[in-house]
N, C-alpha and C. Protein backbone atom coordinates (compact mmCIF):
# COMPACT_ATOMS: atom_id res chain seq x y z
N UNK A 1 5.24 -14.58 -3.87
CA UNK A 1 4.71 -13.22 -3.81
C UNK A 1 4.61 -12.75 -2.36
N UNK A 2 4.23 -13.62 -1.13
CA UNK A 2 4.02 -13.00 -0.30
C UNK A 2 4.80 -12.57 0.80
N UNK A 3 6.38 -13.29 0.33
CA UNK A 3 7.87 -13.35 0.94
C UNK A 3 8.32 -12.13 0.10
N UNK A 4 8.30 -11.38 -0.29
CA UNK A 4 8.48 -10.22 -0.94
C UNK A 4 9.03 -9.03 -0.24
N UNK A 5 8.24 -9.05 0.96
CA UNK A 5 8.41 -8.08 1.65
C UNK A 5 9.51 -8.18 2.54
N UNK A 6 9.60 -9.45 3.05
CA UNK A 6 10.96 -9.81 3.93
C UNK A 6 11.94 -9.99 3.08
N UNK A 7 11.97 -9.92 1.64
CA UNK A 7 12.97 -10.24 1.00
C UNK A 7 13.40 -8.86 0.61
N UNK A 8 12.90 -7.95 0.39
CA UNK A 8 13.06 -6.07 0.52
C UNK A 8 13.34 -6.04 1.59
N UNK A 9 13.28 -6.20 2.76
CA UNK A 9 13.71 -5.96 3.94
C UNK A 9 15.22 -6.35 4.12
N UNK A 10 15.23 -7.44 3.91
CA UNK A 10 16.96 -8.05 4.22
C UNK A 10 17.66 -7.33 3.18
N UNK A 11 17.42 -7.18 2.12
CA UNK A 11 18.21 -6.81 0.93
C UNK A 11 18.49 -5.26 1.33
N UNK A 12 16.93 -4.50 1.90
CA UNK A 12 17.57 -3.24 2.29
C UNK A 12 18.02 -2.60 3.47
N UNK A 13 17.60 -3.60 4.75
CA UNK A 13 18.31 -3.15 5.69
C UNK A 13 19.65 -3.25 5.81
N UNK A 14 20.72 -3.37 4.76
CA UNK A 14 21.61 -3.54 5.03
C UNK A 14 22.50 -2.12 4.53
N UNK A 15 21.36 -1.15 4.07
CA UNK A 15 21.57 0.19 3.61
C UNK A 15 21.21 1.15 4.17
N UNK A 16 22.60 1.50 4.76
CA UNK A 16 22.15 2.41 6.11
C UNK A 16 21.07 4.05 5.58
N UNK A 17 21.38 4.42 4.48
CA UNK A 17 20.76 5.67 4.41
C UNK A 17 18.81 5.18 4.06
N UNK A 18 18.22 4.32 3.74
CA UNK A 18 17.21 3.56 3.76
C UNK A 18 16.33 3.22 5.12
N UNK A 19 17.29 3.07 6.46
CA UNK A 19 17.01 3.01 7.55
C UNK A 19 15.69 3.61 7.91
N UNK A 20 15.69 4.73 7.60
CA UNK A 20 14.29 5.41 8.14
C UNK A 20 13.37 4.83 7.24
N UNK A 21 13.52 4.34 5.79
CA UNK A 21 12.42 4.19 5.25
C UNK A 21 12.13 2.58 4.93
N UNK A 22 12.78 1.64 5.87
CA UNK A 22 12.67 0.30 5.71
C UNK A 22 11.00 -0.22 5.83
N UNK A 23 10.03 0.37 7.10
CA UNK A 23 9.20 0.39 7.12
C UNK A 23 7.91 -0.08 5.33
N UNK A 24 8.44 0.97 4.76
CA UNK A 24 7.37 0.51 3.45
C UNK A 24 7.61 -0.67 2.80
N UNK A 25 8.97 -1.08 2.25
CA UNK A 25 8.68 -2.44 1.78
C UNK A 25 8.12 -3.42 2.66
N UNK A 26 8.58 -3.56 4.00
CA UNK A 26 8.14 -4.41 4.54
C UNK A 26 6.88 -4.43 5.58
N UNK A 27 6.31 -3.05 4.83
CA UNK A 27 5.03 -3.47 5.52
C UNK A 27 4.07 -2.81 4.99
N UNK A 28 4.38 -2.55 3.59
CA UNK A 28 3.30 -2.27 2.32
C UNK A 28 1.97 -3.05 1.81
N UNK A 29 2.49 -4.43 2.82
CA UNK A 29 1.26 -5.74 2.08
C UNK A 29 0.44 -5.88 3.27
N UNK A 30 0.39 -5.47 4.44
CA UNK A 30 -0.66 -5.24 5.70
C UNK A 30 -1.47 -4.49 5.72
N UNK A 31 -2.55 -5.00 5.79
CA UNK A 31 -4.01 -4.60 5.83
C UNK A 31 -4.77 -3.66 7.33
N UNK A 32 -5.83 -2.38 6.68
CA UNK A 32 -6.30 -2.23 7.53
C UNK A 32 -7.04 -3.01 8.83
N UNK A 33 -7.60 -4.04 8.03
CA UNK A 33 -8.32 -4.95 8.82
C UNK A 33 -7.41 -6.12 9.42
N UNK A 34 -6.35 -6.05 9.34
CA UNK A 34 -5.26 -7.04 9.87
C UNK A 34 -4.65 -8.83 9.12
N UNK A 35 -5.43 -8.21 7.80
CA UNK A 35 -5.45 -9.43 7.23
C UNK A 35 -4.48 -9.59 6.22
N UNK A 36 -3.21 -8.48 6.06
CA UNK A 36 -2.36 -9.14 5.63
C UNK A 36 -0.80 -9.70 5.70
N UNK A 37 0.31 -9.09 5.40
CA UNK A 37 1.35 -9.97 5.57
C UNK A 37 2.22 -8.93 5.24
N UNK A 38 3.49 -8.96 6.57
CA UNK A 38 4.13 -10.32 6.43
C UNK A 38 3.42 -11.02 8.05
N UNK A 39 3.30 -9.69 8.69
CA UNK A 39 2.91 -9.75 10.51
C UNK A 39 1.84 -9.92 10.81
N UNK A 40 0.66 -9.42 9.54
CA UNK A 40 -0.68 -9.24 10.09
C UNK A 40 -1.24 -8.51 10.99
N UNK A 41 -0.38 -7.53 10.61
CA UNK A 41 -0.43 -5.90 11.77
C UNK A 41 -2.12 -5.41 11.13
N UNK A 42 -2.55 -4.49 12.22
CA UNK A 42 -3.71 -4.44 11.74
C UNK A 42 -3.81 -2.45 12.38
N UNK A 43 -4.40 -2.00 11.28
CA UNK A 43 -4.84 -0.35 12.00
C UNK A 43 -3.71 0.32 12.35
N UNK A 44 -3.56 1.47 13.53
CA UNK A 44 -2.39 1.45 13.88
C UNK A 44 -1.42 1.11 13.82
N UNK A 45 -1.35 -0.37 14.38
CA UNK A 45 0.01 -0.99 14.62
C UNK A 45 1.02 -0.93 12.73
N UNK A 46 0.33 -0.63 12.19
CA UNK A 46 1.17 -0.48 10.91
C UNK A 46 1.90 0.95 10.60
N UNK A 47 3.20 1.06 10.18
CA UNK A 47 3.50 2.46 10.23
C UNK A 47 2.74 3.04 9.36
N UNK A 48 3.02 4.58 9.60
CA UNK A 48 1.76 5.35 8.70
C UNK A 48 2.61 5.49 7.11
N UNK A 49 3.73 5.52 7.24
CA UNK A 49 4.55 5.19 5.83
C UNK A 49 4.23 4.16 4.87
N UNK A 50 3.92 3.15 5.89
CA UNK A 50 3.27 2.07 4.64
C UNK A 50 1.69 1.97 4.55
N UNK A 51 1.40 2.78 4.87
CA UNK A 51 -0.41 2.70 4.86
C UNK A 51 -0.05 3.76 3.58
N UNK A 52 0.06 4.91 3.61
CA UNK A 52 0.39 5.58 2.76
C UNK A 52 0.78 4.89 1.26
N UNK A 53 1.94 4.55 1.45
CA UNK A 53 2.63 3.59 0.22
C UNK A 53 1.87 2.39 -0.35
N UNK A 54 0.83 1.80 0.48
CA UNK A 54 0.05 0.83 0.15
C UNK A 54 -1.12 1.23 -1.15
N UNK A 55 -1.82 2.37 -0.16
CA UNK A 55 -2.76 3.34 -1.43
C UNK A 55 -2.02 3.86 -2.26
N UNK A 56 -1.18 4.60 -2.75
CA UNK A 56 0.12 4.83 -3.56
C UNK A 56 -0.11 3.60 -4.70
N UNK A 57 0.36 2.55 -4.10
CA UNK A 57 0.85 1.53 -5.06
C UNK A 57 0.28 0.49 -5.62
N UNK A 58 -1.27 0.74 -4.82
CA UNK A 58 -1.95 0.14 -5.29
C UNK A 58 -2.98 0.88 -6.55
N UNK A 59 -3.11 2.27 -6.46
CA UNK A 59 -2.84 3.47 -7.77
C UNK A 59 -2.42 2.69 -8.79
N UNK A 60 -1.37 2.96 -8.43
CA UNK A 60 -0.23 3.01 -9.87
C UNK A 60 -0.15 1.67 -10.89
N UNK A 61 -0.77 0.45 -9.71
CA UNK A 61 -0.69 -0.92 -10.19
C UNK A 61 -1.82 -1.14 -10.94
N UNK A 62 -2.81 -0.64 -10.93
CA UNK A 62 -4.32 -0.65 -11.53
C UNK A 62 -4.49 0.33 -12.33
N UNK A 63 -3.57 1.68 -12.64
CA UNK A 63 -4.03 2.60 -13.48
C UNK A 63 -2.86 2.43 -14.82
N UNK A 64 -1.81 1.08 -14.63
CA UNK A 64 -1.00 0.93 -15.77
C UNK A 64 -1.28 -0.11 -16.25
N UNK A 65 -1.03 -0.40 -17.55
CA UNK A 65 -1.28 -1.35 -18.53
C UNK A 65 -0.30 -2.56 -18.10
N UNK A 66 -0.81 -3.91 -17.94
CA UNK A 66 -0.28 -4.91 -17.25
C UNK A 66 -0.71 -5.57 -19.13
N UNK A 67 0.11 -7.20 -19.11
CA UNK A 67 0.17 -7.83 -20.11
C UNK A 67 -1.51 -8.39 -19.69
N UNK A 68 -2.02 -8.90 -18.55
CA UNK A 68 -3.34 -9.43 -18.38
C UNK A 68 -4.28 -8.62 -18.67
N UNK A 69 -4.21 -7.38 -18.28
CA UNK A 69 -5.47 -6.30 -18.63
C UNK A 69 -4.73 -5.09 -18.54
N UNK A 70 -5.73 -4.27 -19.19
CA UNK A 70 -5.54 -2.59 -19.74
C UNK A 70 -5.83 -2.11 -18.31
N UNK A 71 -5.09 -0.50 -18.09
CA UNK A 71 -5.30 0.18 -16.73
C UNK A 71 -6.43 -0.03 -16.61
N UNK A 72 -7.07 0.34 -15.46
CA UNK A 72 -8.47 0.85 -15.25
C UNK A 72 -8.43 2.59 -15.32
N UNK A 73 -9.36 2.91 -15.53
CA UNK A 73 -9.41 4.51 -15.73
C UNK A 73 -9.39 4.74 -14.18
N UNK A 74 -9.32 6.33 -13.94
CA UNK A 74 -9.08 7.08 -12.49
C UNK A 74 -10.50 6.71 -11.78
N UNK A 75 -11.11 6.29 -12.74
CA UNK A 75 -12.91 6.61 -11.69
C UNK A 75 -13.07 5.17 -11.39
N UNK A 76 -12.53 4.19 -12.22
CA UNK A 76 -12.61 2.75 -11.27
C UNK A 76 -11.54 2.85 -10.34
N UNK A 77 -10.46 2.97 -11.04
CA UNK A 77 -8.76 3.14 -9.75
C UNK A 77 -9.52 3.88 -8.92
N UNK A 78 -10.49 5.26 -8.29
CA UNK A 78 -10.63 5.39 -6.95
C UNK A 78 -12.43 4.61 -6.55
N UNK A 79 -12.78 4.24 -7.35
CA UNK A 79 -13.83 3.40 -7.12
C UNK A 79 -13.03 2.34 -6.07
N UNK A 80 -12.13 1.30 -6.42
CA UNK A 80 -11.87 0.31 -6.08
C UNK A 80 -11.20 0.88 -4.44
N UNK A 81 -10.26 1.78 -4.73
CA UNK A 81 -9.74 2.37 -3.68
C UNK A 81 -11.00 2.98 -2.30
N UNK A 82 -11.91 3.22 -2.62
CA UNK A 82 -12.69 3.55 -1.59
C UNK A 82 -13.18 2.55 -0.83
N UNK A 83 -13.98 1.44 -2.07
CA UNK A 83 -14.43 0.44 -1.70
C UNK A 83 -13.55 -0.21 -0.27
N UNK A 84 -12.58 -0.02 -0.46
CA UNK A 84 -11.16 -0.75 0.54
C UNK A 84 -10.84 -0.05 1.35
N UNK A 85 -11.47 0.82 1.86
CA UNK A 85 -11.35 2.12 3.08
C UNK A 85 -11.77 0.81 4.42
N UNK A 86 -11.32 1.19 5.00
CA UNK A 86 -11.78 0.46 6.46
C UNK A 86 -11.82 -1.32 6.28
N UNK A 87 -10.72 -1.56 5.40
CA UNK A 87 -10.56 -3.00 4.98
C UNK A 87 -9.25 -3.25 4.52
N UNK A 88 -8.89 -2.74 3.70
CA UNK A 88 -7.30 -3.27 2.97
C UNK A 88 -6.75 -1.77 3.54
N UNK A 89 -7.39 -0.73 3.60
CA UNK A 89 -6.81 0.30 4.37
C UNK A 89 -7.29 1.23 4.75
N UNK A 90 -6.46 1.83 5.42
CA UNK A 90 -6.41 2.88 6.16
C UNK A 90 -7.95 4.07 5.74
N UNK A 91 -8.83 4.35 6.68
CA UNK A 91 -10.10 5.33 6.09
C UNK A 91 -9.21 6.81 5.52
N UNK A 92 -8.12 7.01 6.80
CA UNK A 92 -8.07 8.52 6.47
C UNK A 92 -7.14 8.45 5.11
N UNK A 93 -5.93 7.57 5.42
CA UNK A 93 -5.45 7.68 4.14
C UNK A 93 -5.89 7.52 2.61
N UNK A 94 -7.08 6.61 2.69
CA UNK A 94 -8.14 7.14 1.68
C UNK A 94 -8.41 8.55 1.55
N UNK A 95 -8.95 9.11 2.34
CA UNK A 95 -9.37 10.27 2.48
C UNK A 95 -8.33 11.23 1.86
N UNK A 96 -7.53 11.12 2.54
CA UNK A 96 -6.35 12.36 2.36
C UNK A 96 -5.77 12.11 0.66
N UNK A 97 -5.95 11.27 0.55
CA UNK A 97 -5.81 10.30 -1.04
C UNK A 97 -6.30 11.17 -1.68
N UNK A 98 -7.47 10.78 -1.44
CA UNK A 98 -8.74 11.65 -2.55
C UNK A 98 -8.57 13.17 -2.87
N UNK A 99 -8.55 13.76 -1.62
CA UNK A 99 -8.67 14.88 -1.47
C UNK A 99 -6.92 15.83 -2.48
N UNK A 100 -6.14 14.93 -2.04
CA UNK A 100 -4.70 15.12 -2.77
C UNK A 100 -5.05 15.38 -4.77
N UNK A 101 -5.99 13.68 -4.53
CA UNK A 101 -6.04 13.90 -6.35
C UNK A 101 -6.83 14.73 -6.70
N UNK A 102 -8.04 15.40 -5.68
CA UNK A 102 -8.56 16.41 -5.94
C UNK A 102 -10.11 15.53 -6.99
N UNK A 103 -10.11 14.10 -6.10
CA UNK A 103 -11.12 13.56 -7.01
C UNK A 103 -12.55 13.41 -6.09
């Protein structure tokens, strides 16, 4: 799971029209607080494409029906999402999150 990202990376840097957007796979799993992977980029140093794509996908992964458990409804999916502001990510992109879903 956690080679994932370098493994999207090789597979897609080799596609030139992707170029600009190589950034999110491979750096969708790094944390605000610097604690995750593949680099352990932390704040800043992460592009703002994958801070973005991180809250994004971490949405979509919790509000769909998985074989282990049923979605969570929108009010835990941004429950959980806030909780993780200034930790798994980005404050503003929380913010701008919220304000997008209008929640």
């Amino acid at each position: 799971m956690r080679r994932h990202p370098i493994y999207a990376y090789d597979m897609l840097a080799r596609i030139p029209y992707l170029e600009d957007a190589i950034d999110i796979p491979y750096y969708h799993h790094e944390r605000w607080d610097g604690a995750g992977y593949p680099r352990g980029l932390a704040g800043a140093e992460i592009p703002l494409s994958a801070r973005i794509f991180a809250v994004a996908d971490v949405w979509d992964a919790v509000r769909s029906n998985r074989p282990y458990r049923p979605a969570w409804s929108e009010e835990t999916a941004l429950t959980h999402i806030r909780q993780k502001a200034g930790s798994q990510f980005d404050p503003a992109v929380v913010q701008a999150f919220c304000a997008m879903m209008h929640l």
